[in-house]
PDB file of N, CA and C in Angstrom:
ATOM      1  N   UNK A   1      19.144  -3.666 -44.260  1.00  0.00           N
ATOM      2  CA  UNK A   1      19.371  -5.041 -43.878  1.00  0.00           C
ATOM      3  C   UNK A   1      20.867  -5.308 -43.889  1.00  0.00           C
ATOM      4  N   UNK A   2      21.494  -5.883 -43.141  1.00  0.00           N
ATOM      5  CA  UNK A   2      22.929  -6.581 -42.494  1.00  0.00           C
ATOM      6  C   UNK A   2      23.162  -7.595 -43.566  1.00  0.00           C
ATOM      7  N   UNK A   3      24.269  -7.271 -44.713  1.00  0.00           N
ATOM      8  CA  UNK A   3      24.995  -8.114 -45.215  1.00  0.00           C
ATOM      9  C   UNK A   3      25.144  -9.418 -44.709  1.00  0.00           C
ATOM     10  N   UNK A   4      24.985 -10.503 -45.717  1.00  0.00           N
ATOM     11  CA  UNK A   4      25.345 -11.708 -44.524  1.00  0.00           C
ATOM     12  C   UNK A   4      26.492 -11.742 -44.327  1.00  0.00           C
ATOM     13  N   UNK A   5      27.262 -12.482 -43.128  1.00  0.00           N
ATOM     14  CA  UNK A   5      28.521 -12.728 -42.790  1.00  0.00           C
ATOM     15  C   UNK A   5      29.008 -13.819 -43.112  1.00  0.00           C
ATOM     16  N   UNK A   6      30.206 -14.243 -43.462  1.00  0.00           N
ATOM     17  CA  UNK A   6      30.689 -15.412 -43.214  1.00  0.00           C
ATOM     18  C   UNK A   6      31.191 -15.884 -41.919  1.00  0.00           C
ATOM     19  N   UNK A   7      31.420 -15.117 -40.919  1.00  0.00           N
ATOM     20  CA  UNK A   7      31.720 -15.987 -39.826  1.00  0.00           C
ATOM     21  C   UNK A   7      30.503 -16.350 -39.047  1.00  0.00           C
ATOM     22  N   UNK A   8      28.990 -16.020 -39.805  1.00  0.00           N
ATOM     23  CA  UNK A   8      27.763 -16.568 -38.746  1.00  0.00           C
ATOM     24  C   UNK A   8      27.710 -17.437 -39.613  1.00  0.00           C
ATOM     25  N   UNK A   9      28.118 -18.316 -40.652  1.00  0.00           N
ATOM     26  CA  UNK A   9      27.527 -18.868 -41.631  1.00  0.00           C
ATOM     27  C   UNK A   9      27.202 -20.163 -40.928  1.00  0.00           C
ATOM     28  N   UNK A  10      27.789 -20.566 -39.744  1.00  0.00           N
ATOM     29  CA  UNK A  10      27.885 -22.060 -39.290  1.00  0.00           C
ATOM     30  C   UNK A  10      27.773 -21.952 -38.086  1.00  0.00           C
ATOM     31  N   UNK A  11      27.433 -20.591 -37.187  1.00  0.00           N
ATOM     32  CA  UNK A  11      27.332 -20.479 -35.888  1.00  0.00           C
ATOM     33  C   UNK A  11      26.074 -21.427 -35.232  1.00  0.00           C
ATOM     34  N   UNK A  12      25.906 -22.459 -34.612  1.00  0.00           N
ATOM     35  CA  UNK A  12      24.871 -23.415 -34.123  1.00  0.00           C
ATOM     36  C   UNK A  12      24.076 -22.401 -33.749  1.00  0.00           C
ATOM     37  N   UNK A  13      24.012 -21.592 -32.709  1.00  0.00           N
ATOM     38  CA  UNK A  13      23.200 -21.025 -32.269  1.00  0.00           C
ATOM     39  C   UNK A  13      22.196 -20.383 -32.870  1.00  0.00           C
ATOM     40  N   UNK A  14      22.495 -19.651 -34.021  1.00  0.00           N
ATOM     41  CA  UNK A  14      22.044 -18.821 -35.216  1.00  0.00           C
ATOM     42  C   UNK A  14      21.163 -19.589 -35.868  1.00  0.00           C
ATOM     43  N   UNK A  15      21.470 -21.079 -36.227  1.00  0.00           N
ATOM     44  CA  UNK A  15      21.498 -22.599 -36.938  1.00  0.00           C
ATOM     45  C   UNK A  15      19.712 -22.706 -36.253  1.00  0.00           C
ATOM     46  N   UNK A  16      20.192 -23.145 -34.954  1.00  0.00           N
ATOM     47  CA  UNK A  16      19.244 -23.448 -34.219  1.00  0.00           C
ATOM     48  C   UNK A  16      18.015 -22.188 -33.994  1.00  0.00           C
ATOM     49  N   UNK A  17      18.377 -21.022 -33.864  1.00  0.00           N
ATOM     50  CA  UNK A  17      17.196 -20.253 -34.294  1.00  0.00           C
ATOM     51  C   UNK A  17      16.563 -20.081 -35.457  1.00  0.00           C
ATOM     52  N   UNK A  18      17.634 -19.772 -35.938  1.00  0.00           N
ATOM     53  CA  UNK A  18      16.704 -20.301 -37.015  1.00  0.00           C
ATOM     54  C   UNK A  18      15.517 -21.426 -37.638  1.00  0.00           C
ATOM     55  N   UNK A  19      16.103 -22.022 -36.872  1.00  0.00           N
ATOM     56  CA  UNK A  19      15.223 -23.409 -37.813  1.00  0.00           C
ATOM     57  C   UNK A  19      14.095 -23.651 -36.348  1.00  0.00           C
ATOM     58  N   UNK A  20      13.966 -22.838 -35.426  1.00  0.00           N
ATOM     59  CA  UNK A  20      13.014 -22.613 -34.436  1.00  0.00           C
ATOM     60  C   UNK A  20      11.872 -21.726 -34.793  1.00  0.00           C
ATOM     61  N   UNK A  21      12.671 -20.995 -35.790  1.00  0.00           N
ATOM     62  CA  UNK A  21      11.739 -20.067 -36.234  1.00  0.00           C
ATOM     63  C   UNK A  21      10.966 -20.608 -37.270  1.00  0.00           C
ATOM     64  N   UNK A  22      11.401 -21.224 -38.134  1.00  0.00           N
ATOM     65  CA  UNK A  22      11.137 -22.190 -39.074  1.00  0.00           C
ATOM     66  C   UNK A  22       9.818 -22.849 -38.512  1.00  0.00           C
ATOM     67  N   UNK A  23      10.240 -23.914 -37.644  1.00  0.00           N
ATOM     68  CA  UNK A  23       9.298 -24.312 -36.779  1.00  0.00           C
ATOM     69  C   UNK A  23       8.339 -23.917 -36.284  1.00  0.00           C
ATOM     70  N   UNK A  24       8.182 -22.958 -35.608  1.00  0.00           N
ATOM     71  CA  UNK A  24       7.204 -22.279 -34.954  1.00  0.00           C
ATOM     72  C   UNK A  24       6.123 -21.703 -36.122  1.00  0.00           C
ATOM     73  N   UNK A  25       6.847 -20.843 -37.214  1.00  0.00           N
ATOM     74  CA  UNK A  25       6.226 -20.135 -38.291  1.00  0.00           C
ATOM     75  C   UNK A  25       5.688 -21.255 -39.012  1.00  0.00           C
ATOM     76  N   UNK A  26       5.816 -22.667 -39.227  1.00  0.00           N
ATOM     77  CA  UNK A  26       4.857 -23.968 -40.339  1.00  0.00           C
ATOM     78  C   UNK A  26       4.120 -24.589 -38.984  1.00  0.00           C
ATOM     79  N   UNK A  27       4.038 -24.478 -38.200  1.00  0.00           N
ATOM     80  CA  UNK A  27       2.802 -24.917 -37.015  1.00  0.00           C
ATOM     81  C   UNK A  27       2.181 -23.944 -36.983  1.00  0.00           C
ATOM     82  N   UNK A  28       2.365 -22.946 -37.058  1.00  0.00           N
ATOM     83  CA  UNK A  28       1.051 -21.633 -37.273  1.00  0.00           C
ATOM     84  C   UNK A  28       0.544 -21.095 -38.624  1.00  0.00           C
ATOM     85  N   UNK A  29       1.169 -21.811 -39.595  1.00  0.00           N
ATOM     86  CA  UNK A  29       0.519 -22.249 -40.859  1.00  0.00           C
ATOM     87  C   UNK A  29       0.559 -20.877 -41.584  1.00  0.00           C
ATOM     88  N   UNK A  30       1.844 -20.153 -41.507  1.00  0.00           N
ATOM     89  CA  UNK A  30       2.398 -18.709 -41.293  1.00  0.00           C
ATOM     90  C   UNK A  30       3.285 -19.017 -42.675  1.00  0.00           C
ATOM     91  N   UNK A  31       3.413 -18.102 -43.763  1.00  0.00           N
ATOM     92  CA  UNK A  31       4.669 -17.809 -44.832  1.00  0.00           C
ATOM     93  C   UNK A  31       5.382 -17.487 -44.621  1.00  0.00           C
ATOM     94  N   UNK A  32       6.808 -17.557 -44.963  1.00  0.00           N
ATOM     95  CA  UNK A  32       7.850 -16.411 -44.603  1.00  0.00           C
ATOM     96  C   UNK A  32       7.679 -14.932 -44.760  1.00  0.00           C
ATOM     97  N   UNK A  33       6.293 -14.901 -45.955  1.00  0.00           N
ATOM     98  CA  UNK A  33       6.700 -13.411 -46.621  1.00  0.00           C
ATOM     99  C   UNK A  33       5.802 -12.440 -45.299  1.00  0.00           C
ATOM    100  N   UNK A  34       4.669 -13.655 -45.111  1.00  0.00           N
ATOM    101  CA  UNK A  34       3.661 -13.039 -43.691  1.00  0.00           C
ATOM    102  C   UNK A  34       4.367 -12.671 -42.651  1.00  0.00           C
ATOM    103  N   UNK A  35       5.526 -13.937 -42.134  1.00  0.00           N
ATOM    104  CA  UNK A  35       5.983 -13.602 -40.982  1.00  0.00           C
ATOM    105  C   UNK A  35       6.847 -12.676 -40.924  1.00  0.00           C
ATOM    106  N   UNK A  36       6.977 -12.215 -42.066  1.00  0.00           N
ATOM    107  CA  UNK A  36       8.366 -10.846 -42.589  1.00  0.00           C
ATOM    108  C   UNK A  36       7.544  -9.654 -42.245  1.00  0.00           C
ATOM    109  N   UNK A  37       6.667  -9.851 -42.921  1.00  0.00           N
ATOM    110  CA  UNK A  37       5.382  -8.262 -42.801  1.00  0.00           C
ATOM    111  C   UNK A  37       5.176  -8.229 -41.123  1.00  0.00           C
ATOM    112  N   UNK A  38       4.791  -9.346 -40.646  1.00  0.00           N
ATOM    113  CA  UNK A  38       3.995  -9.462 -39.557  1.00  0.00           C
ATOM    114  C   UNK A  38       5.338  -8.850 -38.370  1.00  0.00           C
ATOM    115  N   UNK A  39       6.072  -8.982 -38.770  1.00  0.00           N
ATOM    116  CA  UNK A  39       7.815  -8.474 -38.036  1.00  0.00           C
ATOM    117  C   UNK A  39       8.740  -7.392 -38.325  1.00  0.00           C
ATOM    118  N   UNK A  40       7.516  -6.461 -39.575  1.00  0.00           N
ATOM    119  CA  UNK A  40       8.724  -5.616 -39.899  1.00  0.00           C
ATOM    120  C   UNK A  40       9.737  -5.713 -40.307  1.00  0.00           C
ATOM    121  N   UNK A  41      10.306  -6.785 -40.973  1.00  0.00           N
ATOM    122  CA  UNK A  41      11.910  -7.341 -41.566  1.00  0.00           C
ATOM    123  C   UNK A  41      11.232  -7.742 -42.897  1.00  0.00           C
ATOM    124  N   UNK A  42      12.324  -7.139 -43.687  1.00  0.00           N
ATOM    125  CA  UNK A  42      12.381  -7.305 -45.292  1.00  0.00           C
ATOM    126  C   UNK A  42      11.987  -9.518 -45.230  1.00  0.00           C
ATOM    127  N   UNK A  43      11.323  -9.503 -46.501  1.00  0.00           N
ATOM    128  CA  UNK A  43      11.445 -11.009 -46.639  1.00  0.00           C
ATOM    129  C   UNK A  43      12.736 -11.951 -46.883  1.00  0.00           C
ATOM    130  N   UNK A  44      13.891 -11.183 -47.581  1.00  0.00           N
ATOM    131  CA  UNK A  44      15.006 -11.749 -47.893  1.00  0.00           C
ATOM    132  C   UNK A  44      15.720 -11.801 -46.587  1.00  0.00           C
ATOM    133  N   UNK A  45      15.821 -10.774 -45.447  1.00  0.00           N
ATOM    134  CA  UNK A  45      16.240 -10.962 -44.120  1.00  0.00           C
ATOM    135  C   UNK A  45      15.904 -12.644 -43.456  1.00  0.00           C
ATOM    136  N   UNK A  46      14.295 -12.209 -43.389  1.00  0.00           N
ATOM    137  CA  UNK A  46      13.744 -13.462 -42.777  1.00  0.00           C
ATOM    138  C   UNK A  46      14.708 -14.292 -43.247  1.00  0.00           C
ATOM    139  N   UNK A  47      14.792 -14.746 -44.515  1.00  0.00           N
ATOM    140  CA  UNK A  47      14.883 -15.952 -45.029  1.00  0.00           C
ATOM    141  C   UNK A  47      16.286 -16.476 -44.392  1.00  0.00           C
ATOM    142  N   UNK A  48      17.066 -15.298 -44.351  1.00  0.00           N
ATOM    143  CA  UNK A  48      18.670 -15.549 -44.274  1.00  0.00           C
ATOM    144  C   UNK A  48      18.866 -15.822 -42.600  1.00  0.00           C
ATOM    145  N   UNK A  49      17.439 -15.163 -42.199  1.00  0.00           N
ATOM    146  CA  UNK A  49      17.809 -15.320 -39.871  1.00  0.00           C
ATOM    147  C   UNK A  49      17.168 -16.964 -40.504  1.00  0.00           C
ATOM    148  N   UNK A  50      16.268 -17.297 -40.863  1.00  0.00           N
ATOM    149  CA  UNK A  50      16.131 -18.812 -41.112  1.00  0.00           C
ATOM    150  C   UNK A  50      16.929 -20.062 -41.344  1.00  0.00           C
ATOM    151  N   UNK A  51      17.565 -19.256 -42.616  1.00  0.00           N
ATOM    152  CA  UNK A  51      19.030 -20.063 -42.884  1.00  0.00           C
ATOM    153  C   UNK A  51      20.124 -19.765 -41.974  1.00  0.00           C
ATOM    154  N   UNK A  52      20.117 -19.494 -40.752  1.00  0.00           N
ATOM    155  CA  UNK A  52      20.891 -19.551 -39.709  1.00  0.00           C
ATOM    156  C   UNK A  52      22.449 -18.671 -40.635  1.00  0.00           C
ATOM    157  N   UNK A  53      21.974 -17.487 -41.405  1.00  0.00           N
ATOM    158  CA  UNK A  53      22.790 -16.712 -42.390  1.00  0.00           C
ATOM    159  C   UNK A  53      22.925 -15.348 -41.254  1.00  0.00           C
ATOM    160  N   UNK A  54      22.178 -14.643 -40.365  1.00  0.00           N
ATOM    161  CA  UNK A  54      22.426 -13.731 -40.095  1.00  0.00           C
ATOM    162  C   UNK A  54      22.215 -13.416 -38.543  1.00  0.00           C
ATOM    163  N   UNK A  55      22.871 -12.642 -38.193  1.00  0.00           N
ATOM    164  CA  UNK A  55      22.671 -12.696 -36.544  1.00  0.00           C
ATOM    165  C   UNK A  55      21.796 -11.663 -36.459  1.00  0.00           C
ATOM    166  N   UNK A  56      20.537 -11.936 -36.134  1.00  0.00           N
ATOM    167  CA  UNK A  56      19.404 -10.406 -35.432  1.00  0.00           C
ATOM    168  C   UNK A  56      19.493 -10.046 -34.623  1.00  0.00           C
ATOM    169  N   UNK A  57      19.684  -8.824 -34.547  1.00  0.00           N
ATOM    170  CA  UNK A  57      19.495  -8.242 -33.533  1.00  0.00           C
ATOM    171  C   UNK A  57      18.332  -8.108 -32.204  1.00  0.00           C
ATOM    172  N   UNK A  58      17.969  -8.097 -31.210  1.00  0.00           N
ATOM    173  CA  UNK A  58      16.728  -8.557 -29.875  1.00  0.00           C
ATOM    174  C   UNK A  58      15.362  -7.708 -30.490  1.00  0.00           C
ATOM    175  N   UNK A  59      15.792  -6.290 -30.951  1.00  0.00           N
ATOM    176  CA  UNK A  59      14.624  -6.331 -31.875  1.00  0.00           C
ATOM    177  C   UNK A  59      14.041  -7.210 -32.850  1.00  0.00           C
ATOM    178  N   UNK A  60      14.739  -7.399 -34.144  1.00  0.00           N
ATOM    179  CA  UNK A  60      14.446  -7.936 -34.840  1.00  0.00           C
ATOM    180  C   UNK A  60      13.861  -9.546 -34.055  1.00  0.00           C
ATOM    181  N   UNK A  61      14.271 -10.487 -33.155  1.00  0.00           N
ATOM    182  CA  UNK A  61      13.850 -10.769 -32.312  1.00  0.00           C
ATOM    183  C   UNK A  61      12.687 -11.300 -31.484  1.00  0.00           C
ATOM    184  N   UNK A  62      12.820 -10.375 -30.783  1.00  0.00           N
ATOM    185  CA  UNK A  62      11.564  -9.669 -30.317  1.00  0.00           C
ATOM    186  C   UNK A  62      10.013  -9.695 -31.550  1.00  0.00           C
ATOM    187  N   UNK A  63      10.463  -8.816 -32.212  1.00  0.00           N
ATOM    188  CA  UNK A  63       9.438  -8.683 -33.496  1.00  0.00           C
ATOM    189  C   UNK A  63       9.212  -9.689 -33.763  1.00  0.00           C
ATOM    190  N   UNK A  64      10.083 -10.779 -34.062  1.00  0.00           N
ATOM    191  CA  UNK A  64       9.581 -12.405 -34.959  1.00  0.00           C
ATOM    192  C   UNK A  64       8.727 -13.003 -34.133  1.00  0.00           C
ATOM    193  N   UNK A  65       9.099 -12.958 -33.179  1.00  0.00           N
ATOM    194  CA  UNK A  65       8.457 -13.928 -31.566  1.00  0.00           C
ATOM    195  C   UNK A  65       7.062 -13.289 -31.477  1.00  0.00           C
ATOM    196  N   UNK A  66       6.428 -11.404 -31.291  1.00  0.00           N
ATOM    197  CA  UNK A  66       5.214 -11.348 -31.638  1.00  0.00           C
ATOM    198  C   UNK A  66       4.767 -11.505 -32.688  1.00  0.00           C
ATOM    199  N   UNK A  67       5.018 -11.762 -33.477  1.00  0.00           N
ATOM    200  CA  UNK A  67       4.418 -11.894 -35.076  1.00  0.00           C
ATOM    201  C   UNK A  67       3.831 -13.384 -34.600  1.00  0.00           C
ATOM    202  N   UNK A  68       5.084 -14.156 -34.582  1.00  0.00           N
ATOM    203  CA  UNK A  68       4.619 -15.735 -34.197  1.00  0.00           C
ATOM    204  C   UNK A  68       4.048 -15.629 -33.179  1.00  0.00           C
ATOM    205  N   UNK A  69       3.103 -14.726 -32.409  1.00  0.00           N
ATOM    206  CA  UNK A  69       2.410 -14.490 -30.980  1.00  0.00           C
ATOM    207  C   UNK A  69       2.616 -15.800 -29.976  1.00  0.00           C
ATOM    208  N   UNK A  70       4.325 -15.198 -30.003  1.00  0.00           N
ATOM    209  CA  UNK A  70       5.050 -16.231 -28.888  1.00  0.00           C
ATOM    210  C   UNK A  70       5.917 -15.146 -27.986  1.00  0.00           C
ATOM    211  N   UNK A  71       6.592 -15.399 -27.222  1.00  0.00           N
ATOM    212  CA  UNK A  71       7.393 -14.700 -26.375  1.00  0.00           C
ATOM    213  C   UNK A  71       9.087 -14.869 -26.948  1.00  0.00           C
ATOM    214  N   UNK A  72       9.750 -14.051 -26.360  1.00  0.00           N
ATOM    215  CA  UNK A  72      11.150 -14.130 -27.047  1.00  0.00           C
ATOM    216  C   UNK A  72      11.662 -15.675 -25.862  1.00  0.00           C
ATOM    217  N   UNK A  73      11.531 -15.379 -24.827  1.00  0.00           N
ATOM    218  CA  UNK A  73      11.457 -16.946 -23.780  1.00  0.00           C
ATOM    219  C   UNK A  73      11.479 -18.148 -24.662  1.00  0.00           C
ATOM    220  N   UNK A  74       9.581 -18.468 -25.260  1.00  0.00           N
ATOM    221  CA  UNK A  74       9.553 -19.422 -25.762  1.00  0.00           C
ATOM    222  C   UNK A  74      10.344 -19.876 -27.196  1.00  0.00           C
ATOM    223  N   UNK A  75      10.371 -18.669 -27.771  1.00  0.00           N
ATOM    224  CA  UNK A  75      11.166 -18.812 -29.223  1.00  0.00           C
ATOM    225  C   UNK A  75      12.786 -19.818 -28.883  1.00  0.00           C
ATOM    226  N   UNK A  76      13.221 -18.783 -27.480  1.00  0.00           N
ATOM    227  CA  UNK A  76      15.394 -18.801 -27.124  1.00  0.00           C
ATOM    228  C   UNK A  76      15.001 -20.681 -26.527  1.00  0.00           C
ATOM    229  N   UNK A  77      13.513 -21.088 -26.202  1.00  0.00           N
ATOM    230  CA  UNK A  77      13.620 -22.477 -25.854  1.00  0.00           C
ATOM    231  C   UNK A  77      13.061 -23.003 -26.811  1.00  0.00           C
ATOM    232  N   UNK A  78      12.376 -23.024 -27.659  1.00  0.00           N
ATOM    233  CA  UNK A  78      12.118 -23.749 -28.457  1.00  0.00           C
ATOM    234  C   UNK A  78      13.642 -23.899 -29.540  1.00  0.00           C
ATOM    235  N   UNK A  79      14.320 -22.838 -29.532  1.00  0.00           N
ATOM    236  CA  UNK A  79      15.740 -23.472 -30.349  1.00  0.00           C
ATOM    237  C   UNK A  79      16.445 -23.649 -29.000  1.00  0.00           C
ATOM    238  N   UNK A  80      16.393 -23.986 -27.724  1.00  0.00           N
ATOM    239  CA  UNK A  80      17.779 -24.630 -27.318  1.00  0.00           C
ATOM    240  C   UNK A  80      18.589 -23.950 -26.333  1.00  0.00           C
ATOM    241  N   UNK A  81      17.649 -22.641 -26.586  1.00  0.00           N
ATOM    242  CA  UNK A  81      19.086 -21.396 -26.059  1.00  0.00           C
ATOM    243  C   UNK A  81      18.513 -21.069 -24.723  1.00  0.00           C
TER     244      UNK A  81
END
């Protein structure tokens, strides 16, 4: 897992996925620790792409969006992007 950074610490974009993911994962009535398993990413990762702490990579991505059996499309619009 990717150290967090300080220069993503405040990046909007990151911000906003995060908290899309957020979103998406408490309307499907989903845990973090589920949607971690369900994605292959450690739970402390999740938490930190949540807290708009880390930039993922299109895998990592990718993976969250099927877990949340959404598309990477709907995820990049449901935050904005």
């Amino acid at each position: 897992m990717p150290a967090s950074s300080p220069r993503y610490a405040h990046d909007p974009s990151l911000i906003a996925l995060g908290q899309a993911i957020r979103r998406m994962r408490l309307a499907r009535n989903i845990s973090q620790e589920e949607l971690a398993h369900l994605g292959g990413i450690d739970r402390s990762y999740m938490s930190s792409i949540e807290r708009g702490q880390q930039n993922p990579g299109i895998l990592s991505i990718v993976n969250i969006a099927t877990a949340l059996q959404s598309s990477t499309e709907d995820l990049m619009r449901e935050a904005g992007l």
